[in-house]
N, C-alpha and C. Protein backbone atom coordinates (compact mmCIF):
# COMPACT_ATOMS: atom_id res chain seq x y z
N UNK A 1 25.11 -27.89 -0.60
CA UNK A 1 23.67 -27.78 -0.36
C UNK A 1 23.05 -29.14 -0.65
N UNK A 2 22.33 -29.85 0.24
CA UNK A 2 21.42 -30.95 0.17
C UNK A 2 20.67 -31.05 -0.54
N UNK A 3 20.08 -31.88 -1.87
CA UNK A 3 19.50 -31.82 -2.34
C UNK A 3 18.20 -32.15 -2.09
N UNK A 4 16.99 -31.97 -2.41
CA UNK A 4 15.88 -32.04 -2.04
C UNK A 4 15.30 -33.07 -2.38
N UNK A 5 15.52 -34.01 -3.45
CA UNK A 5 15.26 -34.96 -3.95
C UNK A 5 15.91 -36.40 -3.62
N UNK A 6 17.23 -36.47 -3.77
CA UNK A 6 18.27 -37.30 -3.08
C UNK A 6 18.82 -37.76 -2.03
N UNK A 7 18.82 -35.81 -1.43
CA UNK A 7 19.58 -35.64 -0.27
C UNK A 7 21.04 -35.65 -0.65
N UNK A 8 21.71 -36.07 -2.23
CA UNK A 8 23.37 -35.61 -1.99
C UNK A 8 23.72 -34.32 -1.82
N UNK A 9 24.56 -34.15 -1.32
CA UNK A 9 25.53 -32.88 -0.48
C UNK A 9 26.16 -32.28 -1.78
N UNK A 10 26.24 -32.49 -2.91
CA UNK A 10 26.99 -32.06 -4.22
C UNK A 10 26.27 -31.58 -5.02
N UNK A 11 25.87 -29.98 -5.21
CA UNK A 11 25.29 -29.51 -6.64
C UNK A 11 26.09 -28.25 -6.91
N UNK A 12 25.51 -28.01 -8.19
CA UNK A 12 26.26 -26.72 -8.70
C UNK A 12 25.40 -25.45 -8.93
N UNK A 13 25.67 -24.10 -9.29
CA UNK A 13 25.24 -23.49 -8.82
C UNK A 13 24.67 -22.83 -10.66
N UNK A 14 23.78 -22.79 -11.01
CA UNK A 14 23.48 -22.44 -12.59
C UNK A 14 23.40 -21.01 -12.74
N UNK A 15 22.48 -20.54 -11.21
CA UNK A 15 21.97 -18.79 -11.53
C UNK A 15 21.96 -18.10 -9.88
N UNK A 16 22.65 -17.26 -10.07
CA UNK A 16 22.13 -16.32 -8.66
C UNK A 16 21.67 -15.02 -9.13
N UNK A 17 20.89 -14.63 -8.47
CA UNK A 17 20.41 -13.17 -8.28
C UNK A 17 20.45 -12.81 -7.26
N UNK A 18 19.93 -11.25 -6.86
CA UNK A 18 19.91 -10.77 -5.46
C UNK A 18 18.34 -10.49 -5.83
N UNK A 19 17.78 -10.55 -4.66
CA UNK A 19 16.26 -10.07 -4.65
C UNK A 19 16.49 -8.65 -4.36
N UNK A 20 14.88 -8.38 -4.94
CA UNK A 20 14.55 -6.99 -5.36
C UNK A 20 15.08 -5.96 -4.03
N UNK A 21 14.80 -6.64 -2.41
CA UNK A 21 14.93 -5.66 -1.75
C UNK A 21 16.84 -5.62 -1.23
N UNK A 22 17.39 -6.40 -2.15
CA UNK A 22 18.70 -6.79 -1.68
C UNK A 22 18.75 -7.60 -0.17
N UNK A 23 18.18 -8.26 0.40
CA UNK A 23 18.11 -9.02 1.76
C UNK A 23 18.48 -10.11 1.63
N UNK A 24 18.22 -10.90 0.30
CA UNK A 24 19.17 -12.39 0.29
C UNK A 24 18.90 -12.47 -1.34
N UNK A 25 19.90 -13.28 -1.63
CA UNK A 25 20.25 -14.04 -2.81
C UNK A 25 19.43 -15.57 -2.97
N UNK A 26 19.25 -15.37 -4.53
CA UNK A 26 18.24 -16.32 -4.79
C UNK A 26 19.00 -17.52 -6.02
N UNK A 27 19.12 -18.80 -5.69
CA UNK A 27 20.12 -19.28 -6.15
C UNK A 27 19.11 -20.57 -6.68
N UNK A 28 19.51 -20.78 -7.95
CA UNK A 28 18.80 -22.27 -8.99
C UNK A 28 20.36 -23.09 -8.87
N UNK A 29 19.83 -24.20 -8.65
CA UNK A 29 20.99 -25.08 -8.41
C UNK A 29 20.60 -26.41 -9.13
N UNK A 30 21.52 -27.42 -9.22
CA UNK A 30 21.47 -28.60 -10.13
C UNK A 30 22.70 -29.42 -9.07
N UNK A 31 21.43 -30.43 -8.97
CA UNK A 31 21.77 -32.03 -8.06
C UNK A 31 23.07 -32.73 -8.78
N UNK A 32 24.26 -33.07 -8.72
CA UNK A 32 25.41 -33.37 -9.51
C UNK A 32 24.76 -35.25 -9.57
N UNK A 33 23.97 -35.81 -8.31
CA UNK A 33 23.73 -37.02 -8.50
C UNK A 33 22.40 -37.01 -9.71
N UNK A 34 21.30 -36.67 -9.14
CA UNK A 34 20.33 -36.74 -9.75
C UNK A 34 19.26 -35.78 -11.08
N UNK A 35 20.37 -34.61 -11.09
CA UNK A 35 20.20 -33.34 -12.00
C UNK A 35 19.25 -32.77 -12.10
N UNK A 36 18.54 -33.43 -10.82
CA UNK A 36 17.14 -32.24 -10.41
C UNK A 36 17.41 -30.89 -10.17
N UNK A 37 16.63 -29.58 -10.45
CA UNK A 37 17.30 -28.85 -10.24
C UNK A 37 16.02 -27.98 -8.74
N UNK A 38 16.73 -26.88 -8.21
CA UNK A 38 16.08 -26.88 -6.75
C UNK A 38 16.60 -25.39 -6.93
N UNK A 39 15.64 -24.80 -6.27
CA UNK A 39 15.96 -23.17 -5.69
C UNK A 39 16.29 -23.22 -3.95
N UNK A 40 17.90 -22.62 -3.94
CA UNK A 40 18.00 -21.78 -2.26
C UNK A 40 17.79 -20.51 -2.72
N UNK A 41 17.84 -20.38 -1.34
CA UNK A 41 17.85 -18.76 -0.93
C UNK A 41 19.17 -18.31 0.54
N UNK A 42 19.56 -17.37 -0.04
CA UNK A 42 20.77 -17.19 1.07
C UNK A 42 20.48 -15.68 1.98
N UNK A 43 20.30 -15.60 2.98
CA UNK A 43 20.03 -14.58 3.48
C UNK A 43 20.97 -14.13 5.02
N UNK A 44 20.43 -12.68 5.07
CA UNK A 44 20.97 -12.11 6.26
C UNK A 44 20.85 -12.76 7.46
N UNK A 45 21.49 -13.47 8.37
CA UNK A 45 20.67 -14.29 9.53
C UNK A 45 20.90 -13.26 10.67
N UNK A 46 19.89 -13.07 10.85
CA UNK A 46 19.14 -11.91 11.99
C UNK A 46 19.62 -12.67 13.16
N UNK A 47 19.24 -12.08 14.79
CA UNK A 47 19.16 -11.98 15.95
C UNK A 47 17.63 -13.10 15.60
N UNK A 48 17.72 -14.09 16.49
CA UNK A 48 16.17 -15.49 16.21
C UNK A 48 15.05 -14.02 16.88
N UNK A 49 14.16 -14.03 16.25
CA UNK A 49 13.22 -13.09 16.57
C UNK A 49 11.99 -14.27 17.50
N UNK A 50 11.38 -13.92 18.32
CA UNK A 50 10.36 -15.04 19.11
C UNK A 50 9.33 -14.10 19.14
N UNK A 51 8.35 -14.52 18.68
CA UNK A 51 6.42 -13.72 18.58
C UNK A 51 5.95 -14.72 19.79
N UNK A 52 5.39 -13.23 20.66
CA UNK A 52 4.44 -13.75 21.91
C UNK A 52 3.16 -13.74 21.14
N UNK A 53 2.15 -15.15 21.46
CA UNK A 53 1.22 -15.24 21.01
C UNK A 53 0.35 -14.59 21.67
N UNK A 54 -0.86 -14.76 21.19
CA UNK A 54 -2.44 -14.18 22.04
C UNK A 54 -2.71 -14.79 23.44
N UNK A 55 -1.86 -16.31 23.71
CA UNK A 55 -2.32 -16.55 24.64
C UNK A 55 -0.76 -16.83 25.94
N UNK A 56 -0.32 -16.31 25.46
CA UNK A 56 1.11 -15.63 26.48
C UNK A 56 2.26 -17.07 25.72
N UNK A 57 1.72 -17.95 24.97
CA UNK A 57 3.15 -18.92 24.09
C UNK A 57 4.11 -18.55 23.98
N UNK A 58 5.18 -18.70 23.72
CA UNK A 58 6.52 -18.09 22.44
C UNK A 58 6.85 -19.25 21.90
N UNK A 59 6.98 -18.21 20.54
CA UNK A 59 6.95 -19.72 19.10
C UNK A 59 8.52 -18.72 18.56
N UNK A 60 9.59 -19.13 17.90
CA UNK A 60 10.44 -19.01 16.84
C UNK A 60 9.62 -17.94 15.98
N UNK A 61 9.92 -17.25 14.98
CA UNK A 61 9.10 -16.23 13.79
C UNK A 61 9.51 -17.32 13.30
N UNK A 62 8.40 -17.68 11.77
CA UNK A 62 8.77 -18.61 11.17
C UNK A 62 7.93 -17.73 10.15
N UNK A 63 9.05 -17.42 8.84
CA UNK A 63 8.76 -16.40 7.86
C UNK A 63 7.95 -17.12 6.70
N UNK A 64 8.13 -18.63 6.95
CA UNK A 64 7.03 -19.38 5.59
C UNK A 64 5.45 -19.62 6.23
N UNK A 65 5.57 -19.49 7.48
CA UNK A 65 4.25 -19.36 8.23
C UNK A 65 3.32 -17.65 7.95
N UNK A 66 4.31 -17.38 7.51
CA UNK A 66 4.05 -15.54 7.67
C UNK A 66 3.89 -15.38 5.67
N UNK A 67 4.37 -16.06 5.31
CA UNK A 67 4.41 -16.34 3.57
C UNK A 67 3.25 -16.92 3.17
N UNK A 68 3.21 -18.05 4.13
CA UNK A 68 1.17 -18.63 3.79
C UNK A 68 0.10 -18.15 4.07
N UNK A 69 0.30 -17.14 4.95
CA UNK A 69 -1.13 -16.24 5.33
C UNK A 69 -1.12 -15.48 4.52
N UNK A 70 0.14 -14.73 3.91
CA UNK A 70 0.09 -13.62 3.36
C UNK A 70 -0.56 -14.20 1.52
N UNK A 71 -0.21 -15.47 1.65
CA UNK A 71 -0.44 -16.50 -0.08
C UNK A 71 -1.86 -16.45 0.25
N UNK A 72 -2.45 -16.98 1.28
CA UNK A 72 -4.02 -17.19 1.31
C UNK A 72 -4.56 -15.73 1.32
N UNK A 73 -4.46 -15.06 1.77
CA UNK A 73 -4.78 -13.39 1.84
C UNK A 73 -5.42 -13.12 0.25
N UNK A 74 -4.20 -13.23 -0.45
CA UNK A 74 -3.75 -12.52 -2.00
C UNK A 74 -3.99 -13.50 -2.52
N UNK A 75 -4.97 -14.50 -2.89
CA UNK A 75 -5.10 -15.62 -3.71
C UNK A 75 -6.27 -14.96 -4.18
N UNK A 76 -6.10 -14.92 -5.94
CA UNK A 76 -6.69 -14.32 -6.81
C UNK A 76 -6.92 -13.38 -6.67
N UNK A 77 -5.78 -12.24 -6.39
CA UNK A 77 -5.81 -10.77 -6.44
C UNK A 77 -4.90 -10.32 -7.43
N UNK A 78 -4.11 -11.31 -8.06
CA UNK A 78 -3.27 -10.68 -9.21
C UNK A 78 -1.96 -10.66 -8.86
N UNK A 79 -1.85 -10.03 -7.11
CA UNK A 79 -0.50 -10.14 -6.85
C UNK A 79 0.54 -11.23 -7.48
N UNK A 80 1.49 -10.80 -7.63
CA UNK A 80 2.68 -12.04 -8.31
C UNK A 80 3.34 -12.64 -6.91
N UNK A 81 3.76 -14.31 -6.87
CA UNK A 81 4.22 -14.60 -5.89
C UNK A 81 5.54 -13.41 -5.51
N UNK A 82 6.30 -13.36 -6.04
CA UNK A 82 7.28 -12.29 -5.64
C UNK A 82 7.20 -11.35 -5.42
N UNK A 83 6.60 -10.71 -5.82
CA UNK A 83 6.25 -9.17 -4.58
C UNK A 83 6.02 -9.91 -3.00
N UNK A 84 4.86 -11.23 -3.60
CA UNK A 84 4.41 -11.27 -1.65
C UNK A 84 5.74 -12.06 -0.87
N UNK A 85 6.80 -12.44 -1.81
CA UNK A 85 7.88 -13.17 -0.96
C UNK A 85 8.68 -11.83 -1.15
N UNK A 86 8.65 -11.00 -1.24
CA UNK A 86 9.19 -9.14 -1.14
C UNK A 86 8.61 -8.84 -0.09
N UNK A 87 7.22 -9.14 0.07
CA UNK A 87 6.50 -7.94 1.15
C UNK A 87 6.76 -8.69 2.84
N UNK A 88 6.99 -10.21 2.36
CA UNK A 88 7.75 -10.76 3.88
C UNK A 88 8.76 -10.61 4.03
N UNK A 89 9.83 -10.19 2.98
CA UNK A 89 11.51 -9.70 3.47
C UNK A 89 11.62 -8.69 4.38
N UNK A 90 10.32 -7.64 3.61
CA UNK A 90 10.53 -6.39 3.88
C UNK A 90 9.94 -6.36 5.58
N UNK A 91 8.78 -6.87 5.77
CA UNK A 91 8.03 -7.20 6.60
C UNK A 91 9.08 -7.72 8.08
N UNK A 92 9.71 -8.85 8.05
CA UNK A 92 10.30 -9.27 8.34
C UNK A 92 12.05 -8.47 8.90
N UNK A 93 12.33 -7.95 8.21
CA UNK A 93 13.26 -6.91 8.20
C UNK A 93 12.92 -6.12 8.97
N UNK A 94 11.41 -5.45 8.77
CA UNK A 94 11.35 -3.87 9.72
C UNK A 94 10.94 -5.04 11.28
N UNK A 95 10.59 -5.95 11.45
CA UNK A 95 10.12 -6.50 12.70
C UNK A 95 11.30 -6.42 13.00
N UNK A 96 12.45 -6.57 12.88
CA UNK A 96 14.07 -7.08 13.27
C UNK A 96 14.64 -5.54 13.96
N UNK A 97 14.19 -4.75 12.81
CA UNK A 97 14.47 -3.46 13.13
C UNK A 97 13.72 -3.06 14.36
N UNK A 98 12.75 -2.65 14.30
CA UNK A 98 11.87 -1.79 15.44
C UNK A 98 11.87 -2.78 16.61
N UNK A 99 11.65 -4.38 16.68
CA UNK A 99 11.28 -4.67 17.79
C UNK A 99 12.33 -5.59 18.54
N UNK A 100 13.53 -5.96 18.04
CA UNK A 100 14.50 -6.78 18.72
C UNK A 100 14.38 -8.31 18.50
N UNK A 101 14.37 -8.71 19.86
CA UNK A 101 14.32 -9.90 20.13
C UNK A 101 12.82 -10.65 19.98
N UNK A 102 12.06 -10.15 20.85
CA UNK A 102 10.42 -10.22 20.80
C UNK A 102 9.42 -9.68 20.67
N UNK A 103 8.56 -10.11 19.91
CA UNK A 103 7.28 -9.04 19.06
C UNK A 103 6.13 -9.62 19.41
N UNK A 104 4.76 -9.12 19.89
CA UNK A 104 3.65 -9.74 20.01
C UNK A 104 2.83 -10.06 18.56
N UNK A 105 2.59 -11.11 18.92
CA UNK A 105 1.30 -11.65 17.25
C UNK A 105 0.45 -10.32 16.89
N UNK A 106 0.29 -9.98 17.84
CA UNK A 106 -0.67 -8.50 17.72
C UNK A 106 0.39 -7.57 16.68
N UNK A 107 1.57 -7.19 16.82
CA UNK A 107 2.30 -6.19 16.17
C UNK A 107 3.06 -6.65 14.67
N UNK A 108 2.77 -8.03 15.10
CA UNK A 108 2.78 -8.90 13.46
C UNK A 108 1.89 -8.52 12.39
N UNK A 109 0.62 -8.85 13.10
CA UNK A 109 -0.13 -8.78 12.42
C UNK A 109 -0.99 -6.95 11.93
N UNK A 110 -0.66 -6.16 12.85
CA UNK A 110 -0.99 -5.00 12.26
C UNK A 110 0.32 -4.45 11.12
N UNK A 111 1.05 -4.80 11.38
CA UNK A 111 2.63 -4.63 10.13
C UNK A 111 1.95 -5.08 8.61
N UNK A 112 1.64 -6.62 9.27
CA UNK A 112 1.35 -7.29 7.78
C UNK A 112 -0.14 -6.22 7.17
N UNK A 113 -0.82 -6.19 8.31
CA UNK A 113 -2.20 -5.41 7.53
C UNK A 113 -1.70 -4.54 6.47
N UNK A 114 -0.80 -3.34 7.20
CA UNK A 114 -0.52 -1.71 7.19
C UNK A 114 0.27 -2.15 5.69
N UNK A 115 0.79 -3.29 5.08
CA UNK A 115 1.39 -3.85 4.22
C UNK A 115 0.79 -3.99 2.89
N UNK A 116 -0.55 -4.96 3.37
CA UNK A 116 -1.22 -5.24 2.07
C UNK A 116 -2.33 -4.27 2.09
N UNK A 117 -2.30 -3.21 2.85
CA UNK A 117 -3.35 -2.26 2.50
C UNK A 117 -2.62 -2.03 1.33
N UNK A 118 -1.75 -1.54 1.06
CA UNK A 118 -1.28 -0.70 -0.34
C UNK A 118 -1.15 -1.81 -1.20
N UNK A 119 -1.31 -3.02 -1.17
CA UNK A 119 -1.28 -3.70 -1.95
C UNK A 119 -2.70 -4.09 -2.39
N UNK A 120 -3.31 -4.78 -1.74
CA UNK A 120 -4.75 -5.08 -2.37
C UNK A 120 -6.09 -4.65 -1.26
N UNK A 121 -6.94 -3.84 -1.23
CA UNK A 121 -8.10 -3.71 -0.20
C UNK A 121 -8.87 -5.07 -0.12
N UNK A 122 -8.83 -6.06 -0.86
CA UNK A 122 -9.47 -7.87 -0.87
C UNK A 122 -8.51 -8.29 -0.04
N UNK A 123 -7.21 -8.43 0.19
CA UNK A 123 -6.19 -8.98 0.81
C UNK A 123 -5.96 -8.37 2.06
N UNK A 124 -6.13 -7.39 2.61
CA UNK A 124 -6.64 -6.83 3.46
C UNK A 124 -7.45 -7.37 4.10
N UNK A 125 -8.70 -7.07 4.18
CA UNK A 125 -10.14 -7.49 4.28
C UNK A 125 -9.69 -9.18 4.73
N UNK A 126 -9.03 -9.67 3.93
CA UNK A 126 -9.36 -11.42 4.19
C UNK A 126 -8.33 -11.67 4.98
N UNK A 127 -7.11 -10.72 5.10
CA UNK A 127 -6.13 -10.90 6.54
C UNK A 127 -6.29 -10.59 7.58
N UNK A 128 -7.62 -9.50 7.81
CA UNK A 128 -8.13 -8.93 8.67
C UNK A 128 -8.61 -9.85 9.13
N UNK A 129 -9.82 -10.79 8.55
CA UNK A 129 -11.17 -11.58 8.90
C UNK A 129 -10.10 -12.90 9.72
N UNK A 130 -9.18 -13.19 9.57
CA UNK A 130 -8.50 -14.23 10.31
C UNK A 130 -7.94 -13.85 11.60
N UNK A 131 -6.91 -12.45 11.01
CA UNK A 131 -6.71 -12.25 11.94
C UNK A 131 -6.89 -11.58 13.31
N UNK A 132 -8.36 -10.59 13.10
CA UNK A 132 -8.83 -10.09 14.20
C UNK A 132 -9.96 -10.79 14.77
N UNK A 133 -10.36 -12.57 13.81
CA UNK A 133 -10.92 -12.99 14.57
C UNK A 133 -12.31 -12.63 14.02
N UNK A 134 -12.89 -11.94 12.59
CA UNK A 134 -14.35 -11.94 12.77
C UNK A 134 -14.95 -13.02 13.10
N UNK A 135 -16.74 -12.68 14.09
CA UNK A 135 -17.60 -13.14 14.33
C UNK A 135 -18.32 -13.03 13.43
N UNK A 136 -18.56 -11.99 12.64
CA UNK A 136 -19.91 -12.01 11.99
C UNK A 136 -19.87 -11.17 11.06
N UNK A 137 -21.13 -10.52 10.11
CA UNK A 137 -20.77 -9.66 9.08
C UNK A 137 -20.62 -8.32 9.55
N UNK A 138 -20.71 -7.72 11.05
CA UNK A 138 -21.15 -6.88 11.53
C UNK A 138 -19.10 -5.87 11.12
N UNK A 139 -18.60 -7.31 11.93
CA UNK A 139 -16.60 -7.11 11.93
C UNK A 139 -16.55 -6.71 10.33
N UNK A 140 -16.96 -7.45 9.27
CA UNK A 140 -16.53 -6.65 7.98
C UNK A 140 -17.23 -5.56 7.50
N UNK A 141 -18.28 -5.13 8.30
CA UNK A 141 -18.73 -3.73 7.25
C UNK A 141 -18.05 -2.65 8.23
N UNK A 142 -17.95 -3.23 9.79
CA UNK A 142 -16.48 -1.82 9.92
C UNK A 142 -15.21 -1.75 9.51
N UNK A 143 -14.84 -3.10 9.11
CA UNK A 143 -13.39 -3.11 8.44
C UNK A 143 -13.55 -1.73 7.33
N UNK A 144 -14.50 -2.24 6.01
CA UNK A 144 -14.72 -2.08 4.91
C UNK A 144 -15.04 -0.49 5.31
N UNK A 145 -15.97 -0.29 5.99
CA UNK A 145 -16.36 1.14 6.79
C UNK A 145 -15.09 2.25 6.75
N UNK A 146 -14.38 1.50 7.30
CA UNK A 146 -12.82 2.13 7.71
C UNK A 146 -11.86 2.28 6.82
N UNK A 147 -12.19 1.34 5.79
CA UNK A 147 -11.19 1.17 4.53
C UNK A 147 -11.83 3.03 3.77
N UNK A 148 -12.93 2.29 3.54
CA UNK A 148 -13.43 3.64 2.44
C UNK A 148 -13.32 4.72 2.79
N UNK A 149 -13.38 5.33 4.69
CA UNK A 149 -12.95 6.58 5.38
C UNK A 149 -11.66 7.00 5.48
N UNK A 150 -11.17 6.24 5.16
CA UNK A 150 -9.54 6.35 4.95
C UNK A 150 -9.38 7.01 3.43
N UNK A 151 -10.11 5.98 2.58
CA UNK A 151 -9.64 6.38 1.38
C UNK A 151 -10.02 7.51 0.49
N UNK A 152 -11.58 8.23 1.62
CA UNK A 152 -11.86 9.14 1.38
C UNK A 152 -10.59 10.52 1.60
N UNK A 153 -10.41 10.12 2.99
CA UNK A 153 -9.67 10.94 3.37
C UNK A 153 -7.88 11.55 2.53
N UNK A 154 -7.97 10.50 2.36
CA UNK A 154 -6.74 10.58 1.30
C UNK A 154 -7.23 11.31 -0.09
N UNK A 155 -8.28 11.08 -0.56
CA UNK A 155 -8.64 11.95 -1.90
C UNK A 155 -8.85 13.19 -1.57
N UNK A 156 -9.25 13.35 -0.07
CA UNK A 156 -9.33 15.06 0.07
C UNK A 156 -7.91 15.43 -0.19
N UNK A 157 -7.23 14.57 1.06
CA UNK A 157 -5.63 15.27 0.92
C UNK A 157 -4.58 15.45 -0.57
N UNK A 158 -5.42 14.69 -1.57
CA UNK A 158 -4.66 14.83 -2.46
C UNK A 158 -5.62 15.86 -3.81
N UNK A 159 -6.41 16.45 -3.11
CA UNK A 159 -6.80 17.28 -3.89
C UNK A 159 -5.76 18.52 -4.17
N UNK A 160 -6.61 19.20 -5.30
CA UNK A 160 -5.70 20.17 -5.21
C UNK A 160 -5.65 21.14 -4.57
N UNK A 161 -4.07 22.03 -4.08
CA UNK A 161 -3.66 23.12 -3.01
C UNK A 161 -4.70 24.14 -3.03
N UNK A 162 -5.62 24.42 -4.07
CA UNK A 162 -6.88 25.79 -3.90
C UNK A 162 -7.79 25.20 -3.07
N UNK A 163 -8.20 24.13 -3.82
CA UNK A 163 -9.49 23.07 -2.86
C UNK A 163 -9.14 22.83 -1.62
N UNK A 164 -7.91 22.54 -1.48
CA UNK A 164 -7.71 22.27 0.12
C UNK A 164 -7.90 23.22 0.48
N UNK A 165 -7.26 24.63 0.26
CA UNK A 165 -6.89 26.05 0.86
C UNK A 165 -8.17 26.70 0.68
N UNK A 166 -9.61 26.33 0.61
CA UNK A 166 -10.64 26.89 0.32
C UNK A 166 -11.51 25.76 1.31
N UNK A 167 -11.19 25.08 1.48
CA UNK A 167 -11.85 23.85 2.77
C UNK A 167 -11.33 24.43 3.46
N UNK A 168 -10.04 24.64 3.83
CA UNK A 168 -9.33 25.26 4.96
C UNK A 168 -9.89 26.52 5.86
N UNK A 169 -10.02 27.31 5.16
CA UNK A 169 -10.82 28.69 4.93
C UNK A 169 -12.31 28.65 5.35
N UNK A 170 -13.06 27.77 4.72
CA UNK A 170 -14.21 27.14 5.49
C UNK A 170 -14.70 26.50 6.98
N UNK A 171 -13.55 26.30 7.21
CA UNK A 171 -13.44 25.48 8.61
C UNK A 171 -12.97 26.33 10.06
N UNK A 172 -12.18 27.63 9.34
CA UNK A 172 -11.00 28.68 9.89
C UNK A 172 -12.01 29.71 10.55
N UNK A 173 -11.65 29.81 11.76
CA UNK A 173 -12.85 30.80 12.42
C UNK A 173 -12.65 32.03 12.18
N UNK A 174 -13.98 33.15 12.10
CA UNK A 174 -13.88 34.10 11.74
C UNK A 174 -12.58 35.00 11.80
N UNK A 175 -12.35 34.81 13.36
CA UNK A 175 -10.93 35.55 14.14
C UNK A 175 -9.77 35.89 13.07
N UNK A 176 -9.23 34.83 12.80
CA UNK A 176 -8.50 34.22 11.83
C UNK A 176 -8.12 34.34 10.39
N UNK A 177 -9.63 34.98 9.89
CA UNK A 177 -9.73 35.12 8.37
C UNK A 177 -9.79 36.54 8.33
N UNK A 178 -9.93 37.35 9.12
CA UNK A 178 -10.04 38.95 9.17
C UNK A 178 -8.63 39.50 9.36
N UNK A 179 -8.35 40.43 8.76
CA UNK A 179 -6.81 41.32 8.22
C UNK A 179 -6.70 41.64 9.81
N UNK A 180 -5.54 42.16 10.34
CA UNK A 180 -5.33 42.64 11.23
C UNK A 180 -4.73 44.10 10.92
């Protein structure tokens, strides 16, 4: 491995791990010339995945391009860098899976959304505002609109089985609720 500092071809290897989602190995190494020490990473090498852009391009996927949006997103949300270099393995992985060879920027970018929704509703919101392009404040109070109808919706569903089964009942036409 080349060193980053030198460039000699000779280091040794101090620590490996496997990352959390098992997809590649994460390796601290030491320069034998200059004893700098440098992190690789060793991973699965996929089928080259190519993202059609918005305006009919094809670019390479380039997963540190997909690592910096996701860094600017989550800057000062708490997230730890490693989850968000987790949530592009994972990210990255299911694109390989579901879409092959070529994926539109469009199906990138709703993956990454559908991603950091469960991670941060701020990180969200600020991956949204890039990437769908807001104009104005009008684009974030339906984002935000949509966030909270969602999250309403989920507190119904996780109410409890009487409450639901008594909404249910409420909604259930007469026909329906009468003995036969």
């Amino acid at each position: 491995m080349r060193c980053p500092y030198c460039q000699h071809t000779d280091s040794r290897v101090l620590e490996s791990r496997s990352t959390e989602s098992g997809q590649s190995v994460r390796r601290r190494r030491e320069c034998l010339r200059c004893k700098h020490r440098f992190t690789t990473y060793e991973r699965i090498e996929f089928v080259p995945l190519t993202v059609v852009k918005r305006d009919g391009r094809r670019e390479s996927f380039d997963r540190s391009k997909l690592l910096r949006g996701i860094v600017r997103a989550c800057e000062k949300t708490g997230i730890p860098q490693r989850r968000l270099e987790v949530l592009v393995e994972e990210i990255e992985a299911e694109l390989q899976h579901r879409f092959g060879r070529e994926v539109n920027s469009n199906q990138v970018g709703e993956l990454v959304l559908r991603y950091l929704r469960g991670e941060s509703e701020v990180a969200y919101v600020r991956f949204a505002s890039v990437y769908r392009q807001f104009q104005g404040i009008r684009d974030f109070v339906e984002t935000l609109d949509h966030l909270q109808s969602d999250a309403e919706l989920i507190e119904t569903t996780q109410a409890s089985p009487t409450a639901v089964s008594e909404a249910e009942q409420q909604e259930a036409p007469e026909s329906v609720m009468t003995p036969s």
